[in-house]
PDB file of N, CA and C in Angstrom:
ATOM      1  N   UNK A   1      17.973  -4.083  -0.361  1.00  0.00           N
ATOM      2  CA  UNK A   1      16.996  -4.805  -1.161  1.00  0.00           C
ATOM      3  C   UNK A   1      15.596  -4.261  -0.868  1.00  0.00           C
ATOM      4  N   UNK A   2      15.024  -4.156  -1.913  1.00  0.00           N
ATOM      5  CA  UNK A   2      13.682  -3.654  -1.705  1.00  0.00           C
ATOM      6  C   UNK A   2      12.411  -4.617  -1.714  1.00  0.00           C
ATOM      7  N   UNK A   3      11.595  -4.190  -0.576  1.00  0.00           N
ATOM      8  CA  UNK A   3      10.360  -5.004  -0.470  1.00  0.00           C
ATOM      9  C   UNK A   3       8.829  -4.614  -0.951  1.00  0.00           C
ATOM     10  N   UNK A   4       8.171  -5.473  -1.724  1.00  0.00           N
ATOM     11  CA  UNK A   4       6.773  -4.948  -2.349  1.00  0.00           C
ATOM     12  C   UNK A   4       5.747  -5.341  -1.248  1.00  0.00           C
ATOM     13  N   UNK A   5       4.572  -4.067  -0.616  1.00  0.00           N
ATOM     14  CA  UNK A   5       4.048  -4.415   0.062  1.00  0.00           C
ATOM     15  C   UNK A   5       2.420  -4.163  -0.863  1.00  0.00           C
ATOM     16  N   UNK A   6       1.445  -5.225  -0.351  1.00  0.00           N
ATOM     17  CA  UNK A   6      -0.107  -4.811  -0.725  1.00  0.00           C
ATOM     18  C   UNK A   6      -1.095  -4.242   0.009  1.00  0.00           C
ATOM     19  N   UNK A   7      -1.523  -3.272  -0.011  1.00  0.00           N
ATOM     20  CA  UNK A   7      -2.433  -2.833   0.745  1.00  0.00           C
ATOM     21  C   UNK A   7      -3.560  -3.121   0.396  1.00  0.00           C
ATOM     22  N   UNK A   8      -4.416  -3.349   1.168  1.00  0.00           N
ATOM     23  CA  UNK A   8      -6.034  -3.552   0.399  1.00  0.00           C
ATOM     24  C   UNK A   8      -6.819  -3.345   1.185  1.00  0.00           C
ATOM     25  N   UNK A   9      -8.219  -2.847   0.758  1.00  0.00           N
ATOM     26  CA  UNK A   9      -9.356  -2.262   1.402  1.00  0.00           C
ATOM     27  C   UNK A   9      -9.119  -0.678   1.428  1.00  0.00           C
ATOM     28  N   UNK A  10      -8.158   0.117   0.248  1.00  0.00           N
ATOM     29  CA  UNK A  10      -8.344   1.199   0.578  1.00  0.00           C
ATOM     30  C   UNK A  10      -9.366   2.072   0.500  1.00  0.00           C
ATOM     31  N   UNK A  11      -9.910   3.166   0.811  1.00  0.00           N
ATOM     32  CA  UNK A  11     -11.032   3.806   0.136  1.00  0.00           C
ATOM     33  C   UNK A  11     -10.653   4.265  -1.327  1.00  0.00           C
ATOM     34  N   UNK A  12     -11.942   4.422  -2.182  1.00  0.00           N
ATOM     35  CA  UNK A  12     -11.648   4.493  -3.347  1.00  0.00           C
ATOM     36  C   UNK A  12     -10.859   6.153  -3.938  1.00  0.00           C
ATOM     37  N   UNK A  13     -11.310   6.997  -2.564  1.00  0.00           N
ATOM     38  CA  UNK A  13     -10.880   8.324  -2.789  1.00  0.00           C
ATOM     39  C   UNK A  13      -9.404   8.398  -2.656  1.00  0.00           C
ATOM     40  N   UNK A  14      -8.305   7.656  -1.906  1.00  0.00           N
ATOM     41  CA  UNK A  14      -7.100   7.452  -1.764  1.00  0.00           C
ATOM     42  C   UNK A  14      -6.237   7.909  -2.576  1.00  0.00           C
ATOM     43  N   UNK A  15      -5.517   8.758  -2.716  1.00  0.00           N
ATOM     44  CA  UNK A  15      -4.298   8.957  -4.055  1.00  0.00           C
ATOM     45  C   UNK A  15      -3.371   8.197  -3.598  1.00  0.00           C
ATOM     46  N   UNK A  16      -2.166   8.191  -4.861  1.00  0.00           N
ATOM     47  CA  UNK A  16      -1.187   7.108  -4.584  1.00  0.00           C
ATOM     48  C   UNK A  16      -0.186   8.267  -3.289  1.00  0.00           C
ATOM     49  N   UNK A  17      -0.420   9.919  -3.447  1.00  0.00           N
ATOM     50  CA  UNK A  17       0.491  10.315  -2.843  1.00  0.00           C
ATOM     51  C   UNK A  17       0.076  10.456  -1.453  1.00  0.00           C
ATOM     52  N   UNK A  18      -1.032  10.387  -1.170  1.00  0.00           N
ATOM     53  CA  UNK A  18      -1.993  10.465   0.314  1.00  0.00           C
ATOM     54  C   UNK A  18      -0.847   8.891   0.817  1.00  0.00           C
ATOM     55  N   UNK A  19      -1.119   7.802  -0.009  1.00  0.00           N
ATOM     56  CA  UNK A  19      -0.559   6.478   0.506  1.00  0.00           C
ATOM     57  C   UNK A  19       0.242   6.190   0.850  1.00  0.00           C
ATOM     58  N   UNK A  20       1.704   7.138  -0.134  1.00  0.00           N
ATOM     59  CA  UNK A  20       2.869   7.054  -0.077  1.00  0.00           C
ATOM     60  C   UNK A  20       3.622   7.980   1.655  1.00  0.00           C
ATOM     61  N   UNK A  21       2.808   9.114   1.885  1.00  0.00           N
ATOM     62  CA  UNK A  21       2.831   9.466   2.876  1.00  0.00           C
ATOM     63  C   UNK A  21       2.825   9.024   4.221  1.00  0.00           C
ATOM     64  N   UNK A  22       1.458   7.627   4.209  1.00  0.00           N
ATOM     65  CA  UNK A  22       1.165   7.097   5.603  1.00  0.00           C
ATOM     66  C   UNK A  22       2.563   6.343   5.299  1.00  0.00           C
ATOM     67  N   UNK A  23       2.764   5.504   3.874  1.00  0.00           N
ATOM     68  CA  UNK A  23       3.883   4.581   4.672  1.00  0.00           C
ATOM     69  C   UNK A  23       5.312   5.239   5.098  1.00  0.00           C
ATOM     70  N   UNK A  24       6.023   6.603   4.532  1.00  0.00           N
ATOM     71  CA  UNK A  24       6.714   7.403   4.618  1.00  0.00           C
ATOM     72  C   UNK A  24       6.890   7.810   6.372  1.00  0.00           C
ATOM     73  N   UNK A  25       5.754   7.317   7.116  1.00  0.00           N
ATOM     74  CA  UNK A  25       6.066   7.418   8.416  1.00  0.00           C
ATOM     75  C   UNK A  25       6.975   6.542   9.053  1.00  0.00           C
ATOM     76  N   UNK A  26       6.895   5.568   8.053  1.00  0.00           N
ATOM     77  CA  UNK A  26       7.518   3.975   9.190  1.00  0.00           C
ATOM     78  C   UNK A  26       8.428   3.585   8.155  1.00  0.00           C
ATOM     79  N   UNK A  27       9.386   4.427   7.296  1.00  0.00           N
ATOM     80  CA  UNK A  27      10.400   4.051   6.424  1.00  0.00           C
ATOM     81  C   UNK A  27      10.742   4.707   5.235  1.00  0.00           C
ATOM     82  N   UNK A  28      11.482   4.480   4.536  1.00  0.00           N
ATOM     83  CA  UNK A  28      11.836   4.993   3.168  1.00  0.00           C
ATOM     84  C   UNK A  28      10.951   4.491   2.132  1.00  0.00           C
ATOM     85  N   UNK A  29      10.281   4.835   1.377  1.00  0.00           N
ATOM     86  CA  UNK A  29       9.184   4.387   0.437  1.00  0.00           C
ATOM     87  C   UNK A  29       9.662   4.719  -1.002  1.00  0.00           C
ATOM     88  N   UNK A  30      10.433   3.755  -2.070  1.00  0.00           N
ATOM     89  CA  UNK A  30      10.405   4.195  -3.400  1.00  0.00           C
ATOM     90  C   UNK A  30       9.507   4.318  -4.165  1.00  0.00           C
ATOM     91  N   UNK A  31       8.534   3.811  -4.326  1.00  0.00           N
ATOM     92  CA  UNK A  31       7.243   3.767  -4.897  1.00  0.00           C
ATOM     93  C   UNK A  31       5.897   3.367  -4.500  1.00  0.00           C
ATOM     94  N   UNK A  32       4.511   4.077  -4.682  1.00  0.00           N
ATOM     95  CA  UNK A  32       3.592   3.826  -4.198  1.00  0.00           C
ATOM     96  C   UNK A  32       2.472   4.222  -5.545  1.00  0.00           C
ATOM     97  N   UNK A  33       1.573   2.369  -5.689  1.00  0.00           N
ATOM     98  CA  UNK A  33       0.822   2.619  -6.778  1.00  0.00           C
ATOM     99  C   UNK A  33      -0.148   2.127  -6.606  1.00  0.00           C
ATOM    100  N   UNK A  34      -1.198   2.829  -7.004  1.00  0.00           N
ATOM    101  CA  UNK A  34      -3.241   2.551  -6.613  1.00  0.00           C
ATOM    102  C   UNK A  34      -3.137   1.967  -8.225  1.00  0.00           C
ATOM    103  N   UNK A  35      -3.910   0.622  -7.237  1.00  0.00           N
ATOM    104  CA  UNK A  35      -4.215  -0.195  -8.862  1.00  0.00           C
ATOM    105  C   UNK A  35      -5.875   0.533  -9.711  1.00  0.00           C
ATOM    106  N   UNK A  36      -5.790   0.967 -10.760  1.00  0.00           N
ATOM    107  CA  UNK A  36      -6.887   1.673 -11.472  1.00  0.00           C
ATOM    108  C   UNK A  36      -7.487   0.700 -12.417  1.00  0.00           C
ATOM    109  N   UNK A  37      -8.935   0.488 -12.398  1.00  0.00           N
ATOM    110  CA  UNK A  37      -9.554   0.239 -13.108  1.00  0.00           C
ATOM    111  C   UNK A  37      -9.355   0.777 -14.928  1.00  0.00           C
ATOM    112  N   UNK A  38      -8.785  -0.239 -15.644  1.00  0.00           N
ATOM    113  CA  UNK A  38      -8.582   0.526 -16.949  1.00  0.00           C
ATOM    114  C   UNK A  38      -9.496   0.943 -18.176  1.00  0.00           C
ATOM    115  N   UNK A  39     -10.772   0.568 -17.760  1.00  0.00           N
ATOM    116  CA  UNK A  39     -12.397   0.956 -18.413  1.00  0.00           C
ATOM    117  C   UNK A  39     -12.927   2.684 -17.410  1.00  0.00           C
ATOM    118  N   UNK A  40     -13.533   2.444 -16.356  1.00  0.00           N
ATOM    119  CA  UNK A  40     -13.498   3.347 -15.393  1.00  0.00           C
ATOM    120  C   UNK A  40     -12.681   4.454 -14.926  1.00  0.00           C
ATOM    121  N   UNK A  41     -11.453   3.901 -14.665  1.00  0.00           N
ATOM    122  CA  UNK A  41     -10.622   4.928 -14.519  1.00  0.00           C
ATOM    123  C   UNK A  41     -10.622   4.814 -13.041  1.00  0.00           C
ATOM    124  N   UNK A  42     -11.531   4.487 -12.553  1.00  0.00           N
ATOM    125  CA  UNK A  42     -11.577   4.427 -11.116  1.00  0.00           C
ATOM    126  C   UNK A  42     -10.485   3.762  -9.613  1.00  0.00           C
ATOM    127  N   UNK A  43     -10.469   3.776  -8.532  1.00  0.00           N
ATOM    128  CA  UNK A  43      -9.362   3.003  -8.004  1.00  0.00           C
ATOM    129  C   UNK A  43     -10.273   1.728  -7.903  1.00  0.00           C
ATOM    130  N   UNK A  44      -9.209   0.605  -7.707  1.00  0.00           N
ATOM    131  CA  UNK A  44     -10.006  -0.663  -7.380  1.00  0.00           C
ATOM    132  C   UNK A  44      -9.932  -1.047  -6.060  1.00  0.00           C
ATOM    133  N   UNK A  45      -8.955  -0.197  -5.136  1.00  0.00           N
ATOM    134  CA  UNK A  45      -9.155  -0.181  -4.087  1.00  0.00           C
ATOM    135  C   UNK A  45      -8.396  -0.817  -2.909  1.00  0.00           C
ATOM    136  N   UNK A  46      -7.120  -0.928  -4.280  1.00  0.00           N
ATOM    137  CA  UNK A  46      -5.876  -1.683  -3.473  1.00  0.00           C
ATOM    138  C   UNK A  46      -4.866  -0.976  -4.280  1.00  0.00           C
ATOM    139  N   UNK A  47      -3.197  -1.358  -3.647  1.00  0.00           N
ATOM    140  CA  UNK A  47      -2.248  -0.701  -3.962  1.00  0.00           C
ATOM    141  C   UNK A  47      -0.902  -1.543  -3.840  1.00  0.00           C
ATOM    142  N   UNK A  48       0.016  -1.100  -4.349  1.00  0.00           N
ATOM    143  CA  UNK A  48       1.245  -1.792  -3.993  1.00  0.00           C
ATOM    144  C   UNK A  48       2.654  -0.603  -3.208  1.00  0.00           C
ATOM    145  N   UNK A  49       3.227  -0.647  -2.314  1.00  0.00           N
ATOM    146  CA  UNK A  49       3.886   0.119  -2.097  1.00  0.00           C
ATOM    147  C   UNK A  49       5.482  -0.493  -1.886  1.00  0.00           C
ATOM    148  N   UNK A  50       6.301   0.235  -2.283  1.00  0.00           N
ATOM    149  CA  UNK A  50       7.835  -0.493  -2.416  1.00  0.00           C
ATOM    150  C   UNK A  50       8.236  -0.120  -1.589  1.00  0.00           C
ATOM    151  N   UNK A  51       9.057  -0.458  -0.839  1.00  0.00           N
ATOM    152  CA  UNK A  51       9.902  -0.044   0.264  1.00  0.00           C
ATOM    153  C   UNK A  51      11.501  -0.406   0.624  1.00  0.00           C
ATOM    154  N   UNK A  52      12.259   0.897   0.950  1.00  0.00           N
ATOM    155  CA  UNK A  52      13.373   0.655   1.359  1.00  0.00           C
ATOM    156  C   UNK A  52      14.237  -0.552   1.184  1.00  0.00           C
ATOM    157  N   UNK A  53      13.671  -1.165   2.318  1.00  0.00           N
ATOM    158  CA  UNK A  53      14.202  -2.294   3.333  1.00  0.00           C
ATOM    159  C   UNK A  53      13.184  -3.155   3.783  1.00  0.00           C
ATOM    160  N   UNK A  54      13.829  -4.432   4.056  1.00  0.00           N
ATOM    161  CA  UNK A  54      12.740  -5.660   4.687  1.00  0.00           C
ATOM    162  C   UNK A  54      12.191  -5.005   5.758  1.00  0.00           C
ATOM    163  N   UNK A  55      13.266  -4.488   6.346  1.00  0.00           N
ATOM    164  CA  UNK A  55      12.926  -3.960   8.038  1.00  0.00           C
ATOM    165  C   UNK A  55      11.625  -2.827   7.740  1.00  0.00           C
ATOM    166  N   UNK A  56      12.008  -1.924   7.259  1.00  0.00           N
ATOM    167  CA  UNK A  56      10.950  -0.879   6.945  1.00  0.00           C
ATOM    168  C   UNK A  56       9.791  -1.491   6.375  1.00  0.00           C
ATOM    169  N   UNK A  57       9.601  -2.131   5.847  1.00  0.00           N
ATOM    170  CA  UNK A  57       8.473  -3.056   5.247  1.00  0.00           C
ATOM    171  C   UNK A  57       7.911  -4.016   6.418  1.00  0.00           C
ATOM    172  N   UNK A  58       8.467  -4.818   6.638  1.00  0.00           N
ATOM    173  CA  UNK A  58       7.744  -4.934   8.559  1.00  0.00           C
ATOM    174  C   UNK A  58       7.257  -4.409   9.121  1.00  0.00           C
ATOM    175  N   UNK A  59       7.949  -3.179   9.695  1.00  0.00           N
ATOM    176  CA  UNK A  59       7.762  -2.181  10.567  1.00  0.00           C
ATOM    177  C   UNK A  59       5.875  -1.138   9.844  1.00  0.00           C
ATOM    178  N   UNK A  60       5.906  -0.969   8.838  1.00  0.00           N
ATOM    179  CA  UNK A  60       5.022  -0.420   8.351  1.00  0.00           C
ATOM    180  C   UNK A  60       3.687  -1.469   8.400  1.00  0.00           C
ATOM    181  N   UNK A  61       3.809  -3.381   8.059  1.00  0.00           N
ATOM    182  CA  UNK A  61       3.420  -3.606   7.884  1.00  0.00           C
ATOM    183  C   UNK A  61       2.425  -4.036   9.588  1.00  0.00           C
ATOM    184  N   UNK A  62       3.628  -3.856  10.019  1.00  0.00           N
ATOM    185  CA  UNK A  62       2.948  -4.181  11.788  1.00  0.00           C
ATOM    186  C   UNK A  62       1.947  -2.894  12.420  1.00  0.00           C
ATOM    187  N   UNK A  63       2.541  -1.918  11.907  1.00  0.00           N
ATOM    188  CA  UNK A  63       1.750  -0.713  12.233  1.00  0.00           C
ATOM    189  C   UNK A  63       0.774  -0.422  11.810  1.00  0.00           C
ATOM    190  N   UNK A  64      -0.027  -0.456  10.445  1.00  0.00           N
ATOM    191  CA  UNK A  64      -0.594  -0.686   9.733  1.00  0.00           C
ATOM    192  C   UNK A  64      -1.463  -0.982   9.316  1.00  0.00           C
ATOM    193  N   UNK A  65      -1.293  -2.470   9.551  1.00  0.00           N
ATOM    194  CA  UNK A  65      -2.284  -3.909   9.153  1.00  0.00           C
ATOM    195  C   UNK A  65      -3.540  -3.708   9.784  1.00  0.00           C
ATOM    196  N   UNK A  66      -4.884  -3.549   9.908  1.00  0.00           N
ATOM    197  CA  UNK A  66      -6.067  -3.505  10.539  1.00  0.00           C
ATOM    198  C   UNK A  66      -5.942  -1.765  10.689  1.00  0.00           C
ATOM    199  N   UNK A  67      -5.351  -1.276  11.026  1.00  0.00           N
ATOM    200  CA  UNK A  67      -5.551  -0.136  11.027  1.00  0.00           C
ATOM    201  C   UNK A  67      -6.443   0.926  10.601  1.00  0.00           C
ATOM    202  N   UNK A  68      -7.332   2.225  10.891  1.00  0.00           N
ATOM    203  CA  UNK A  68      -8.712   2.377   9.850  1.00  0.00           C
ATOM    204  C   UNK A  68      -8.238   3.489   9.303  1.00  0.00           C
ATOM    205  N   UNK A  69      -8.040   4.015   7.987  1.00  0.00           N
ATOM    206  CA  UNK A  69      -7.650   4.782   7.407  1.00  0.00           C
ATOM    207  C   UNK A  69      -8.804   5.328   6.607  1.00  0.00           C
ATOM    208  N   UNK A  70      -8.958   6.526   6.071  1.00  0.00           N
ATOM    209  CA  UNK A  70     -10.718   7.367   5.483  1.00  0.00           C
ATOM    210  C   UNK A  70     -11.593   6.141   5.703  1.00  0.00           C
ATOM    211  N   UNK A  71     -12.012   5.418   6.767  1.00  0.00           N
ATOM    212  CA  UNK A  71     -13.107   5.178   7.365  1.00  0.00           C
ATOM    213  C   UNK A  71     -13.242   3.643   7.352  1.00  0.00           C
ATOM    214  N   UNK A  72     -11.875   2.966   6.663  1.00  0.00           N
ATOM    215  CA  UNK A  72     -11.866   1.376   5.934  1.00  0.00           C
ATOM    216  C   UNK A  72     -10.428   0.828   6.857  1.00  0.00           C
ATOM    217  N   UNK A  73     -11.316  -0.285   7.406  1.00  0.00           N
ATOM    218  CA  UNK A  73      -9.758  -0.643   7.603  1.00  0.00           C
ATOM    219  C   UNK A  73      -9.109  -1.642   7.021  1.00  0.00           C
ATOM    220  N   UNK A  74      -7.641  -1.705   6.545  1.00  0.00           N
ATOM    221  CA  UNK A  74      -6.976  -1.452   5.773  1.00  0.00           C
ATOM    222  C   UNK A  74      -5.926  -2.830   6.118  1.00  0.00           C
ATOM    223  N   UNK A  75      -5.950  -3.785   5.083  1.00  0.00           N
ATOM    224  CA  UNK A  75      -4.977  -4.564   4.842  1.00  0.00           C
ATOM    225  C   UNK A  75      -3.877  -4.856   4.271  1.00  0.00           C
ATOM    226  N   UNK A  76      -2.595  -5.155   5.229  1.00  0.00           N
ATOM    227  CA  UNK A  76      -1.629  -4.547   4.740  1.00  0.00           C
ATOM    228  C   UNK A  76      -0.177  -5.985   5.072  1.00  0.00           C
ATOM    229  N   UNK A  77       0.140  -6.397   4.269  1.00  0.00           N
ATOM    230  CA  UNK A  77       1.266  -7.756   3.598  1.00  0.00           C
ATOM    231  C   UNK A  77       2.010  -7.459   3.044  1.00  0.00           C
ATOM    232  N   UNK A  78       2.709  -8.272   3.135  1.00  0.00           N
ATOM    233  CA  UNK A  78       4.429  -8.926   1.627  1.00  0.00           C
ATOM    234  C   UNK A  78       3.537  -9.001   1.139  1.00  0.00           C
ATOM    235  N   UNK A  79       3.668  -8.667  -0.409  1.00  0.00           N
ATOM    236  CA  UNK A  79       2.983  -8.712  -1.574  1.00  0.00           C
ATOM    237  C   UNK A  79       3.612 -10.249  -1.987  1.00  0.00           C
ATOM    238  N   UNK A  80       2.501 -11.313  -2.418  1.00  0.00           N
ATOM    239  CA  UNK A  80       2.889 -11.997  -3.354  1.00  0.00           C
ATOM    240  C   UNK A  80       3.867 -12.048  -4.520  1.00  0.00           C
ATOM    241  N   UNK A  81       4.250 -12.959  -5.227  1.00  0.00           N
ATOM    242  CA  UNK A  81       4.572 -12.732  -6.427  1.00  0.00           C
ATOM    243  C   UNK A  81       3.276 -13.028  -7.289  1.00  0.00           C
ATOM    244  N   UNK A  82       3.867 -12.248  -8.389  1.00  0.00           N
ATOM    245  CA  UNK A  82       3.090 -12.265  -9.356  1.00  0.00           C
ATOM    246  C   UNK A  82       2.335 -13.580 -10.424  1.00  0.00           C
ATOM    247  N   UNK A  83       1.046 -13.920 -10.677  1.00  0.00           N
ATOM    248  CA  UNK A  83       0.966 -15.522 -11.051  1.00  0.00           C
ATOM    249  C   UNK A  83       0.501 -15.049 -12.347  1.00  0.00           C
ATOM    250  N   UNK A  84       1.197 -15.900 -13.601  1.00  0.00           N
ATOM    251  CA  UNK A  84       0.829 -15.661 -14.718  1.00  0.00           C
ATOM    252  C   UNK A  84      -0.118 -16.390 -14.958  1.00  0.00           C
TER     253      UNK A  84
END
């Protein structure tokens, strides 16, 4: 079963594949996506990353969490669900 994690506070320079990499250390990662401003084009400076397994999604999220990545440090959760 796969787990959605949120990252936030990334720097705005971040690609989704720079992201997908850090979490690729601490698990299997199916998908990794920088939420974009759809006027701008720009990042907004958070992301969602999918993962493996609960376990791998823990494990990333413990390692992680506060952590300072290009110069921001970096918040990192179980993603909510989604609120319409």
């Amino acid at each position: 079963m796969t787990v959605q994690i949120y990252v936030g506070n990334l720097s705005y320079s971040m690609t989704e594949d720079s992201l997908q990499k850090m979490f690729e250390k601490h698990g299997e990662v199916v998908s990794a996506k920088i939420i974009m401003d759809k006027y701008s084009g720009r990042s907004k400076g958070f992301g969602f990353v999918e993962m493996a397994s609960k376990d791998d999604g823990e494990k990333a999220i413990q390692e992680l969490n506060e952590s300072e990545v290009e110069g921001r440090n970096i918040r990192v959760n179980f993603a909510r669900p989604r609120e319409e």
